[in-house]
N, C-alpha and C. Protein backbone atom coordinates (compact mmCIF):
# COMPACT_ATOMS: atom_id res chain seq x y z
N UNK A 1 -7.55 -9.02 -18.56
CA UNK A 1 -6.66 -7.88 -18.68
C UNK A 1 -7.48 -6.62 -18.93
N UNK A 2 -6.62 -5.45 -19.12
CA UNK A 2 -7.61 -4.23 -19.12
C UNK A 2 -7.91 -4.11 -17.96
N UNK A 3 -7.24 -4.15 -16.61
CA UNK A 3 -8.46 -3.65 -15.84
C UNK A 3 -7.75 -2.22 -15.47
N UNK A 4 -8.59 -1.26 -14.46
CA UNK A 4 -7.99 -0.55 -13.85
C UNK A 4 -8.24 -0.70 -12.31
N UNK A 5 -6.61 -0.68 -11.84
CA UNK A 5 -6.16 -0.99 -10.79
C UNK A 5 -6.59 0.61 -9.85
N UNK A 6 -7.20 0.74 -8.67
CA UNK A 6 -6.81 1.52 -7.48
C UNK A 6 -5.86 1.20 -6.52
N UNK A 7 -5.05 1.75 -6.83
CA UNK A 7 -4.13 1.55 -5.38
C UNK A 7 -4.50 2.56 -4.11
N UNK A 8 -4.71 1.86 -3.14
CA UNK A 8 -4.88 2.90 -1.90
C UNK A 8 -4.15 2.75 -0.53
N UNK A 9 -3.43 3.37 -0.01
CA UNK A 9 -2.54 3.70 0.83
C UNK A 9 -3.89 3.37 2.21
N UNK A 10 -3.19 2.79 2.98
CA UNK A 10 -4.18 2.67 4.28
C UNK A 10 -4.07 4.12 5.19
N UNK A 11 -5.04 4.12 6.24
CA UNK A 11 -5.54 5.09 6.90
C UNK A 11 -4.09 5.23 7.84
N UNK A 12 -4.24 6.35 8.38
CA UNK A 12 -2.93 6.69 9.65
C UNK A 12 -3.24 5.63 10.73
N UNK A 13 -1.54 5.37 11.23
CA UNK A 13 -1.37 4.19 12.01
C UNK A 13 -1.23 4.78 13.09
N UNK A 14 -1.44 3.94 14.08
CA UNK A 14 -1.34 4.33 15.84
C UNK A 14 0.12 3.47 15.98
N UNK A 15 0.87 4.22 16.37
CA UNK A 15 2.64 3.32 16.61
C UNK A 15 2.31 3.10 17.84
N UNK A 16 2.70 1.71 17.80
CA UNK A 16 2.84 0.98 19.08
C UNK A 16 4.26 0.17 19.27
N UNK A 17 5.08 0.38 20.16
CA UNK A 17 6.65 0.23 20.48
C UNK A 17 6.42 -1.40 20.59
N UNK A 18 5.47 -1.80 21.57
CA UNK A 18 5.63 -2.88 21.79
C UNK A 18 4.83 -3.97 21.12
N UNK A 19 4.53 -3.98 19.75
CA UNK A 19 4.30 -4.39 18.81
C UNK A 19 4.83 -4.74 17.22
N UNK A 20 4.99 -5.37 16.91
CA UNK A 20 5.28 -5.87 15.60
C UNK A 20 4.76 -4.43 14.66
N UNK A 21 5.15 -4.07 13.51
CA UNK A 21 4.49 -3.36 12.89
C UNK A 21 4.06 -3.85 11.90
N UNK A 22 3.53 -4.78 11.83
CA UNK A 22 2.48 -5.39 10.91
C UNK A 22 1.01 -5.64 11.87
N UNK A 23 1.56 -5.21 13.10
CA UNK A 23 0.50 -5.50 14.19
C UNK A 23 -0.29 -4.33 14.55
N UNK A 24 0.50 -3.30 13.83
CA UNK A 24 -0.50 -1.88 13.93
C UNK A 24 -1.90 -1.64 13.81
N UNK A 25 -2.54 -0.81 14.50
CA UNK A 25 -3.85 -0.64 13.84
C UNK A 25 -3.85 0.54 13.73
N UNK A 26 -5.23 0.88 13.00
CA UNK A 26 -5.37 2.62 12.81
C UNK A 26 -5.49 3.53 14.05
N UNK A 27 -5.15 4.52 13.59
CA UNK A 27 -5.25 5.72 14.36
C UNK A 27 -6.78 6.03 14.90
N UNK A 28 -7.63 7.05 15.13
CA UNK A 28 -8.95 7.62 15.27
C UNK A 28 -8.91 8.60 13.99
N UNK A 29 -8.09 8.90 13.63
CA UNK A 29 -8.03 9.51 12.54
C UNK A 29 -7.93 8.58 11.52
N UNK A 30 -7.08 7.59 11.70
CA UNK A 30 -7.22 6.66 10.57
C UNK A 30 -8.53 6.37 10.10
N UNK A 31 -9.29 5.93 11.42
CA UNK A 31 -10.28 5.30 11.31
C UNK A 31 -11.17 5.94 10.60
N UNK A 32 -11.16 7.66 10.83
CA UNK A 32 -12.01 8.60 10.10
C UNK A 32 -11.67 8.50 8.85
N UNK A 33 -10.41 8.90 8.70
CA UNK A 33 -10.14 8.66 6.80
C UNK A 33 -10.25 7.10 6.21
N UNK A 34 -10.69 6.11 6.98
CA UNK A 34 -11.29 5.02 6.37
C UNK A 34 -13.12 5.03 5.74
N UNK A 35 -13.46 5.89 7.20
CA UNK A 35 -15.10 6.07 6.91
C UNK A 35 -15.16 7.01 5.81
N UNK A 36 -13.82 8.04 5.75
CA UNK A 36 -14.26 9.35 5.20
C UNK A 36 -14.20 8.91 3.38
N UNK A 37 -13.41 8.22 3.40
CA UNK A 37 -13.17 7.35 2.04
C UNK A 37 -14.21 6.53 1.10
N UNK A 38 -15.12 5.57 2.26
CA UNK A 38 -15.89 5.17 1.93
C UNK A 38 -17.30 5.89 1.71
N UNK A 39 -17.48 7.09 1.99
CA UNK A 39 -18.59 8.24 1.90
C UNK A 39 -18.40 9.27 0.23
N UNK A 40 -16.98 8.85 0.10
CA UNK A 40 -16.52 9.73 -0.90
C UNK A 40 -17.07 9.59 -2.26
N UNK A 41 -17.34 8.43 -2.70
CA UNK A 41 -17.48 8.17 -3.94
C UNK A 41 -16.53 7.77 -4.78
N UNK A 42 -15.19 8.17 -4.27
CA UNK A 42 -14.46 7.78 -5.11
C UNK A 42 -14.15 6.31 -5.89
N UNK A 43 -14.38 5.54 -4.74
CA UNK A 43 -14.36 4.13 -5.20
C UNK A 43 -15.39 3.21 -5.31
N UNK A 44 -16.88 4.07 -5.67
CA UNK A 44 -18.76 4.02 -5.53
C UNK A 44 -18.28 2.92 -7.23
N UNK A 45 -17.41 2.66 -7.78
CA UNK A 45 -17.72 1.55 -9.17
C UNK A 45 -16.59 0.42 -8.85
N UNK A 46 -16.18 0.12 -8.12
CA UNK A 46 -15.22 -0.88 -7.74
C UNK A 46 -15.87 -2.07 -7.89
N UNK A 47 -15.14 -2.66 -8.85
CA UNK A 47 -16.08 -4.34 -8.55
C UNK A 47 -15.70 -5.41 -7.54
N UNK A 48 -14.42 -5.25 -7.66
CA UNK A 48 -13.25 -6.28 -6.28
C UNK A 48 -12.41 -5.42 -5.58
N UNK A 49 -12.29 -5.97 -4.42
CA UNK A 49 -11.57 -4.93 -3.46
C UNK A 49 -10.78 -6.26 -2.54
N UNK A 50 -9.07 -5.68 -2.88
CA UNK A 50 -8.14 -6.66 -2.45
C UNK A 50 -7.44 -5.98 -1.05
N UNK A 51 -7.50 -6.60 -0.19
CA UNK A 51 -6.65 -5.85 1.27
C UNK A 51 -5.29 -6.97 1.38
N UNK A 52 -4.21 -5.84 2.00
CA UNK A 52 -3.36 -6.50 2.43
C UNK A 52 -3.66 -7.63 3.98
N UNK A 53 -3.49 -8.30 4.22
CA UNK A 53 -3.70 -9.27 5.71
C UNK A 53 -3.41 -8.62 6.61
N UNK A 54 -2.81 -7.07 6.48
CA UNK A 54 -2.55 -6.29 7.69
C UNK A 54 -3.72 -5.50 8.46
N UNK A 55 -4.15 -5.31 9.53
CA UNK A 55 -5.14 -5.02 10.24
C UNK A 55 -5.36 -3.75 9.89
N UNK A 56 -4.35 -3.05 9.48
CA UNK A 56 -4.29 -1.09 9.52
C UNK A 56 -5.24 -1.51 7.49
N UNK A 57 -4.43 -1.82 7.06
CA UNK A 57 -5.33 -2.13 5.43
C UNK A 57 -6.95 -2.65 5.16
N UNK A 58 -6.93 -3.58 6.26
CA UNK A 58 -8.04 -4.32 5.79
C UNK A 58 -9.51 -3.36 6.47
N UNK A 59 -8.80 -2.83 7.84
CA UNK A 59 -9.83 -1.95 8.01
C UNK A 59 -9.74 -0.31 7.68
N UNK A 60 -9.34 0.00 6.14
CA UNK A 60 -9.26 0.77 5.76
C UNK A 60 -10.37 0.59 4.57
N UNK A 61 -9.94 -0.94 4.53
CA UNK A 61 -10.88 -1.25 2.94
C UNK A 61 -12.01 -1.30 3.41
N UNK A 62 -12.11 -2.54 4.81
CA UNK A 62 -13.79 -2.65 5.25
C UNK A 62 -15.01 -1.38 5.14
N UNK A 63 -14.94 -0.40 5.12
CA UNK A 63 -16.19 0.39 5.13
C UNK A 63 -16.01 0.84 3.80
N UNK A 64 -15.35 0.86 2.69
CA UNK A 64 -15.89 1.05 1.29
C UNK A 64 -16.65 -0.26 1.09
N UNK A 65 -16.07 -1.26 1.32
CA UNK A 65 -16.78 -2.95 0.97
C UNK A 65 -18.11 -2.47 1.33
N UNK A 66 -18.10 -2.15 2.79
CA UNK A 66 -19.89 -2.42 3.39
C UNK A 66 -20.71 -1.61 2.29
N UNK A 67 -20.04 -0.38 2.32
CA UNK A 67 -20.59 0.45 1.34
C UNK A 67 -21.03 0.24 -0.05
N UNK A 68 -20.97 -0.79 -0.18
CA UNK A 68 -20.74 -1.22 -1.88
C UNK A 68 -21.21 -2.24 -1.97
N UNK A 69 -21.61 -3.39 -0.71
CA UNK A 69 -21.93 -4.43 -0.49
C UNK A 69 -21.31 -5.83 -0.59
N UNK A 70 -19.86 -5.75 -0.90
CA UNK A 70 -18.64 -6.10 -1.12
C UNK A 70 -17.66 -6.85 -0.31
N UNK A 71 -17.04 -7.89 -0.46
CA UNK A 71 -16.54 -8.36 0.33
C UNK A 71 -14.85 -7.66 -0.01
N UNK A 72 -14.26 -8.23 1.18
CA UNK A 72 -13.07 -8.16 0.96
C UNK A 72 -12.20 -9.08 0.90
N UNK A 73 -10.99 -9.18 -0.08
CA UNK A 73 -10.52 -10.23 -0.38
C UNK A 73 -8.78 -9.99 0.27
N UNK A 74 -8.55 -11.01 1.40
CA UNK A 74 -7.30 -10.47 1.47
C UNK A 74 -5.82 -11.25 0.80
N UNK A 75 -4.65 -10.52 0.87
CA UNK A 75 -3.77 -11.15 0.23
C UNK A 75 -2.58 -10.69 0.78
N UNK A 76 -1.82 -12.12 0.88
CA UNK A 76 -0.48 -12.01 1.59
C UNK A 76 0.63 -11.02 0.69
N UNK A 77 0.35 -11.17 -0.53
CA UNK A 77 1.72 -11.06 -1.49
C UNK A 77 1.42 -9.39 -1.44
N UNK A 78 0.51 -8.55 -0.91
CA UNK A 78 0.47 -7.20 -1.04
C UNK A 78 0.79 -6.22 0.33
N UNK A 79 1.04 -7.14 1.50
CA UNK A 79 1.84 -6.93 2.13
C UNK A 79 2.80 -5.25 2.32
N UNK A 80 3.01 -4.92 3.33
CA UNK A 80 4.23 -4.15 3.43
C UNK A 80 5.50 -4.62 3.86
N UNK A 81 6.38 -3.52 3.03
CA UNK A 81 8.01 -4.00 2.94
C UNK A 81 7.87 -4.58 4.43
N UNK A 82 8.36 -6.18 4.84
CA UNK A 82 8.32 -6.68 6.79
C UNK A 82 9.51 -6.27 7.01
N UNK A 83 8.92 -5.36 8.16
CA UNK A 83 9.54 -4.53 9.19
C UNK A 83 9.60 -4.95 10.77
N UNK A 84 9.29 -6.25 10.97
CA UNK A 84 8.61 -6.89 12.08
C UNK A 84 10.11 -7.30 13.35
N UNK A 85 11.01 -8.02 12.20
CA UNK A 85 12.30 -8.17 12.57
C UNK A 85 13.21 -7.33 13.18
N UNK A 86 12.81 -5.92 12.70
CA UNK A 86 14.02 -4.87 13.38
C UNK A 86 13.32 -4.36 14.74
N UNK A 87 14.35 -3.47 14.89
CA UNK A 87 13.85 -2.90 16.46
C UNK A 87 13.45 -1.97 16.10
N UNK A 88 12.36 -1.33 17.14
CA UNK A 88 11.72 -0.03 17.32
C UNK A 88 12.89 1.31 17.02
N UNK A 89 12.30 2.02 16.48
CA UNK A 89 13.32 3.25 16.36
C UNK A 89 12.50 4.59 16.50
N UNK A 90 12.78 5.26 17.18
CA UNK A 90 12.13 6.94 17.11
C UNK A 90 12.14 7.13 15.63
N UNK A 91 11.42 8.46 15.37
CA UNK A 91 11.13 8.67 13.98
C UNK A 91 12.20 9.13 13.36
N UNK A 92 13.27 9.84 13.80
CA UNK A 92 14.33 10.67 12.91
C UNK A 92 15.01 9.12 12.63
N UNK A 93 15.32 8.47 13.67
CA UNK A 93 16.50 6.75 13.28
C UNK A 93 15.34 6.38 12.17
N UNK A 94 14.27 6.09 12.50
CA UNK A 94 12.97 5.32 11.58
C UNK A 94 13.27 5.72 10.09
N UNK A 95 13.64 7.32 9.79
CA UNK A 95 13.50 7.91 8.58
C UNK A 95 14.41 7.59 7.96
N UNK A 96 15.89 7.53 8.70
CA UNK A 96 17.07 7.88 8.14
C UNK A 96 17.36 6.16 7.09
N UNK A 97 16.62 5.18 8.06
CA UNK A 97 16.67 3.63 8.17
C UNK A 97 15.22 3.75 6.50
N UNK A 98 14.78 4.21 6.61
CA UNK A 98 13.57 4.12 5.73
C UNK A 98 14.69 4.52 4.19
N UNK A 99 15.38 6.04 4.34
CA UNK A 99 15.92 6.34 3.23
C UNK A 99 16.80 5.53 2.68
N UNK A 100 17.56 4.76 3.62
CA UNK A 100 18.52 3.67 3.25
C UNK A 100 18.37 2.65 2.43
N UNK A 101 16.94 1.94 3.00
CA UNK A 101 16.18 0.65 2.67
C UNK A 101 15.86 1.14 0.77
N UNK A 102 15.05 2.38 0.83
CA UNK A 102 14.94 2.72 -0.40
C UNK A 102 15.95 3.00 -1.20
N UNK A 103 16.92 3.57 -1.25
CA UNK A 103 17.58 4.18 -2.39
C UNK A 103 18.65 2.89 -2.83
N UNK A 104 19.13 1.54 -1.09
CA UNK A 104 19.59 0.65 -1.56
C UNK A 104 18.85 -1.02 -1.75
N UNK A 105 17.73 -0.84 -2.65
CA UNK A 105 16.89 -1.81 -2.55
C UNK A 105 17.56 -3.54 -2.66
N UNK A 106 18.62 -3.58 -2.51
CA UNK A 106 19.04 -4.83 -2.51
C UNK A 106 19.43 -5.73 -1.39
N UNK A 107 19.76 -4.19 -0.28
CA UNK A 107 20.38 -4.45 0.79
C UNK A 107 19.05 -4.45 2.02
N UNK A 108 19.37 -5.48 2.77
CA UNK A 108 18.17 -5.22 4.13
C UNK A 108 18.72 -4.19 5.41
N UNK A 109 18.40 -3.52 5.85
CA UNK A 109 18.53 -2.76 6.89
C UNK A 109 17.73 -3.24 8.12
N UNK A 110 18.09 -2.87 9.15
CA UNK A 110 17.37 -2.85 10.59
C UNK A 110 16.90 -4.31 10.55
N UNK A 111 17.46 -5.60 9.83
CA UNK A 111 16.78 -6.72 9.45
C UNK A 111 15.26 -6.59 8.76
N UNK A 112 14.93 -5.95 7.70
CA UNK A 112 14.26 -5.51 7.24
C UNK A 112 13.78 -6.44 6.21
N UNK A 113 13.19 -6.73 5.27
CA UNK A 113 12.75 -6.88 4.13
C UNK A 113 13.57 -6.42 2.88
N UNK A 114 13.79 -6.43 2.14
CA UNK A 114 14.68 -5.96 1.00
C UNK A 114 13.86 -5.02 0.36
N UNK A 115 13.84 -3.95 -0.67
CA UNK A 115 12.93 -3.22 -0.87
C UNK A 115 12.61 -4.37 -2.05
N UNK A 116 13.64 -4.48 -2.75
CA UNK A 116 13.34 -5.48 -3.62
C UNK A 116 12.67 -6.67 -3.93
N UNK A 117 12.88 -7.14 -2.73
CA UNK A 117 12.06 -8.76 -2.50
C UNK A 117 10.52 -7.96 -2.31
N UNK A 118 10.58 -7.29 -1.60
CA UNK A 118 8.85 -6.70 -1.19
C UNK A 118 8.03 -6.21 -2.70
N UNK A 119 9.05 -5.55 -3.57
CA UNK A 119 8.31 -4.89 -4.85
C UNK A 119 8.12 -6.06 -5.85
N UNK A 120 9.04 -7.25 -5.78
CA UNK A 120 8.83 -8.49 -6.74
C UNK A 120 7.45 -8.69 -6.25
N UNK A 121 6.83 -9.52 -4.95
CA UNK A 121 6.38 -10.10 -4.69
C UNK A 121 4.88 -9.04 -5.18
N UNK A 122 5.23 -7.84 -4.73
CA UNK A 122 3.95 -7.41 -5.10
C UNK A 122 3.60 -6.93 -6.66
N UNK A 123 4.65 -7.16 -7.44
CA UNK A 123 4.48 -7.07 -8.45
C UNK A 123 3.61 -8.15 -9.43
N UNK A 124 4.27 -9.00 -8.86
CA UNK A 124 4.17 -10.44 -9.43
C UNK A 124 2.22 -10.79 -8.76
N UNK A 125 1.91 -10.38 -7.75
CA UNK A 125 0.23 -10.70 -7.57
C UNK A 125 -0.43 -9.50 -8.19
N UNK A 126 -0.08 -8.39 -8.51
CA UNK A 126 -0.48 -7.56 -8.98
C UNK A 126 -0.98 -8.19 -10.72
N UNK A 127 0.16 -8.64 -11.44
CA UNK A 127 0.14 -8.93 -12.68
C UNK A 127 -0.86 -10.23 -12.66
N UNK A 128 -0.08 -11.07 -11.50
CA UNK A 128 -1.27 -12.40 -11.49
C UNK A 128 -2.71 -11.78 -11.60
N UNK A 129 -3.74 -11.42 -10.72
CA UNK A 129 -4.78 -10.30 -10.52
C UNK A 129 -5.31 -9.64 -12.07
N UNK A 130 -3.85 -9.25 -12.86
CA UNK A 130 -4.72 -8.65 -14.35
C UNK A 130 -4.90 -9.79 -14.79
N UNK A 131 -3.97 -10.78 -14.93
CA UNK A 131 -4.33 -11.85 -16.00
C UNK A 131 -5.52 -12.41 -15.46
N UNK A 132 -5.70 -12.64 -14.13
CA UNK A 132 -6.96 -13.41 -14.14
C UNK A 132 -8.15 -12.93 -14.06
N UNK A 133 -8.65 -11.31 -14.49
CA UNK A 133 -9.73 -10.46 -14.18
C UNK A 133 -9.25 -9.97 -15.72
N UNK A 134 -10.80 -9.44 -16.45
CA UNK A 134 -11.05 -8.58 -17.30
C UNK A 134 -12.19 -7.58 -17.53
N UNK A 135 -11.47 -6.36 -17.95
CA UNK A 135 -11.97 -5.14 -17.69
C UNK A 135 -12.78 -4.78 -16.49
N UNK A 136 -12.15 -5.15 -15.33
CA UNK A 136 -12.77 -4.48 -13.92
C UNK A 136 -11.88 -3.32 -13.49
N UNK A 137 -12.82 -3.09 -12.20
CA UNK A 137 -12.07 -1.99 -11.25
C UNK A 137 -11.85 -2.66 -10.51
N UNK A 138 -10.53 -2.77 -9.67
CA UNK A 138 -10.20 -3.41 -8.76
C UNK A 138 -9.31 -2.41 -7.99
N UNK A 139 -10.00 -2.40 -6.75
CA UNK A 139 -9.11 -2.04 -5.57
C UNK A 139 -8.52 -2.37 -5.11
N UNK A 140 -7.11 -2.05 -4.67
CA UNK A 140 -6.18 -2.88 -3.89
C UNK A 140 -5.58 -1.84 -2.45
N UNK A 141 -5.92 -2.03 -1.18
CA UNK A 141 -5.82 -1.81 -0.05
C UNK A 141 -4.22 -1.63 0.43
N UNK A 142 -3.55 -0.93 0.44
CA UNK A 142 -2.49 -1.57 0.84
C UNK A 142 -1.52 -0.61 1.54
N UNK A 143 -0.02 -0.69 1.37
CA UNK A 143 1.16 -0.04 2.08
C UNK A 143 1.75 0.96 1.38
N UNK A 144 2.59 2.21 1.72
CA UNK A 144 3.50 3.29 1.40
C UNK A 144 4.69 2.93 0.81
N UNK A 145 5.20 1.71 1.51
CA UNK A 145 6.49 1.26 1.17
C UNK A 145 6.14 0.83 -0.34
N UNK A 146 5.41 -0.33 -0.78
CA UNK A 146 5.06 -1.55 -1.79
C UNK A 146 4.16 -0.77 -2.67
N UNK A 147 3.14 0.39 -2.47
CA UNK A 147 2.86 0.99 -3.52
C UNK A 147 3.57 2.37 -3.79
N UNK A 148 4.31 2.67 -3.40
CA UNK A 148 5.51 3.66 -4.05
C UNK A 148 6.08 3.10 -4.83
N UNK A 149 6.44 1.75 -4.42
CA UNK A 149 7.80 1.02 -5.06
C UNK A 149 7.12 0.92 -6.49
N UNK A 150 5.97 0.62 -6.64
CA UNK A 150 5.45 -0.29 -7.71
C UNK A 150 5.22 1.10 -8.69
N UNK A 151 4.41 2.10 -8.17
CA UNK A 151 4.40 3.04 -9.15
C UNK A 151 5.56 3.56 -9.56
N UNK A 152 6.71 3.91 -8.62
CA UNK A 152 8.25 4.59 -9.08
C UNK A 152 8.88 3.73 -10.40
N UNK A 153 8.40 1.73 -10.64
CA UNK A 153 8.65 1.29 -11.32
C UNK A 153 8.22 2.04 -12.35
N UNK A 154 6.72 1.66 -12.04
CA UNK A 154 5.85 1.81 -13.76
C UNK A 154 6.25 3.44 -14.17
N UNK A 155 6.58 4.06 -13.81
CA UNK A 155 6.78 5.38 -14.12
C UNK A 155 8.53 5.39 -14.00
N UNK A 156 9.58 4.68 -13.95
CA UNK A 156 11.17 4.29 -14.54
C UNK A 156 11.40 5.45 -13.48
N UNK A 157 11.00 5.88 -12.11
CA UNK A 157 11.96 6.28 -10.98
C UNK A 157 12.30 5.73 -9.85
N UNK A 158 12.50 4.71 -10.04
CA UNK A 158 12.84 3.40 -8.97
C UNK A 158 13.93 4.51 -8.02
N UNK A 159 14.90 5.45 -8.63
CA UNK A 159 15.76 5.97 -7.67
C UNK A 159 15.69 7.20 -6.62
N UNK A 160 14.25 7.49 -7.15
CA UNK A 160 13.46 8.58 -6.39
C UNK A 160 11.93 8.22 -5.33
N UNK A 161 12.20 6.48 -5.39
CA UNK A 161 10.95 6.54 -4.24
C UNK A 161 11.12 6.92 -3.23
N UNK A 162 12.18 7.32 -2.65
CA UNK A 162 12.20 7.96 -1.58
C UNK A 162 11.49 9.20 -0.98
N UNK A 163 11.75 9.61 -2.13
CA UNK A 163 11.05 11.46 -2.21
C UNK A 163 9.73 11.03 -2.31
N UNK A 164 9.28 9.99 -3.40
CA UNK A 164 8.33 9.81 -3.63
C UNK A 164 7.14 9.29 -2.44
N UNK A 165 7.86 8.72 -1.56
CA UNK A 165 6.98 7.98 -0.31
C UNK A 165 6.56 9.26 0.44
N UNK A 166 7.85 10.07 0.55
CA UNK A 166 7.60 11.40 1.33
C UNK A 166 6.67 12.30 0.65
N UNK A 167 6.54 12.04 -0.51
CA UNK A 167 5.38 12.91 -1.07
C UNK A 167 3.92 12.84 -1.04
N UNK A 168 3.63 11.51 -0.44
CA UNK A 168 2.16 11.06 -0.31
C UNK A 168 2.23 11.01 1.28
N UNK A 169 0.60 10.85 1.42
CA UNK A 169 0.08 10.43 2.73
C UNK A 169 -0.74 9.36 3.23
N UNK A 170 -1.19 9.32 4.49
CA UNK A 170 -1.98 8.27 4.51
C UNK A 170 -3.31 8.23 3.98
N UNK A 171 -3.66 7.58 3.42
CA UNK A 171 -5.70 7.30 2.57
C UNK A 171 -5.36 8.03 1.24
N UNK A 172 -3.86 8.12 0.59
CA UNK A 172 -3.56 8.63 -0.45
C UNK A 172 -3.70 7.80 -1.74
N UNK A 173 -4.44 7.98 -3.06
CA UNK A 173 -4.72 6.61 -3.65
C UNK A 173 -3.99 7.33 -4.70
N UNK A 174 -3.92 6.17 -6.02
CA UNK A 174 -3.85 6.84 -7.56
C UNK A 174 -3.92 5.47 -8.32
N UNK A 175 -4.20 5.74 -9.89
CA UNK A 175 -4.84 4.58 -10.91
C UNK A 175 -3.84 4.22 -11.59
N UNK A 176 -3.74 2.52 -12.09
CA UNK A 176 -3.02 2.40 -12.95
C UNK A 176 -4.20 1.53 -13.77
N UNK A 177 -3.32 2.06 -14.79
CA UNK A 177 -4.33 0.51 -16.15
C UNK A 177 -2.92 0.60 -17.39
N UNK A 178 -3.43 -0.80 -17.49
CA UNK A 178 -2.58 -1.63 -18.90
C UNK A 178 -0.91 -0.85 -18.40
N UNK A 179 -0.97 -1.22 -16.79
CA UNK A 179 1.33 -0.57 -16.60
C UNK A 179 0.96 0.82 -16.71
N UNK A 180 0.26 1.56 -16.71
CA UNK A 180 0.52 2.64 -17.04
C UNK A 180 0.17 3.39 -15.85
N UNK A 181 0.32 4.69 -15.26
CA UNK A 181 0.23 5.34 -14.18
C UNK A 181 -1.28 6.66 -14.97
N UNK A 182 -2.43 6.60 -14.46
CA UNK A 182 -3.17 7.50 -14.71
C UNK A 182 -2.96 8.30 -13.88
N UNK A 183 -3.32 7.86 -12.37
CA UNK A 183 -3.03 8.91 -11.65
C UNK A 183 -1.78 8.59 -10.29
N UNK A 184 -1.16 9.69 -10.37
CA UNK A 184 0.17 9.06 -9.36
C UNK A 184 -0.08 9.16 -8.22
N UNK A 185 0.13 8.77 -7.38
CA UNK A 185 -0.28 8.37 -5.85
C UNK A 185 0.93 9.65 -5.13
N UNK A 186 1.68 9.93 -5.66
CA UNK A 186 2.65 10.87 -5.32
C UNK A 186 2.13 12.51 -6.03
N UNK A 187 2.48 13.16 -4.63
CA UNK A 187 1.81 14.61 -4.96
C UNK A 187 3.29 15.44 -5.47
């Protein structure tokens, strides 16, 4: 226990219609704010570095790892809210379907994921992860949906992640230690 957690939002995605969106990969820009990340320093004391199994995450994390000499460890339970089931939607349907999912986290939309089921699951490896590590830095690689959710918890605005998702970007990070929010991932 004790550790402090990085949460980091993966690099910008390249939308692809005829793909799953767990099947995404990064952008060229993504790809830059993956390199640009790992040049930064910011995450130069990380001892473990956890990626979601999604391709857009893991190669967001890969060039801090190289950088650090580090492997990467991936994990199902950190995942983004699955979105794989619904159909493609232009961005205004995408948004309106996004605000829904959030503000009614119980209910699935577009055959969606529940917001709920997605924030348990990542809650629950998150906590697993402290109990079984002490006093590290640990990075965790991951999604917009599942780390909004988790900070809007620890900070009691579960009814404002909405705003809150819209307030960050992609390669957007922030710290938690011992539940607590040091730095918010939301601007």
């Amino acid at each position: 226990m004790n550790n402090t957690f990085y949460f980091l939002r993966h690099g910008e995605t390249k939308v692809d219609k005829n793909a799953p969106i767990s099947k995404w990969v990064l952008s060229e820009k993504g790809e830059t704010e993956a390199k640009k990340l790992s040049d930064g320093g910011v995450f130069k004391d990380v001892d473990l570095i956890f990626s979601s199994t999604e391709d857009k995450a893991h190669k967001t994390a890969l060039p801090i790892a190289r950088s650090l000499g580090k492997e990467v460890v991936w994990l199902e339970e950190i995942a983004e809210l699955n979105r794989d089931n619904g159909l493609f939607m232009q961005a205004e349907e995408y948004e309106k379907v996004v605000k829904q999912c959030l503000e009614n986290p119980d209910e699935s939309f577009n055959n969606w994921e529940t917001a709920a089921h997605a924030l348990e699951r990542f809650e629950k490896k998150i906590e697993e992860l402290d109990r079984q590590y002490d006093d590290l830095k640990i990075l965790v690689v991951g999604h917009g949906f599942t780390i909004n959710l988790y900070f809007a918890k620890l900070l009691g605005v579960l009814d404002k992640v909405y705003e809150r998702l819209s307030a960050n970007n992609f390669a957007d990070w922030g710290i938690v230690k011992n539940q607590k929010v040091v730095k918010d991932i939301a601007k």
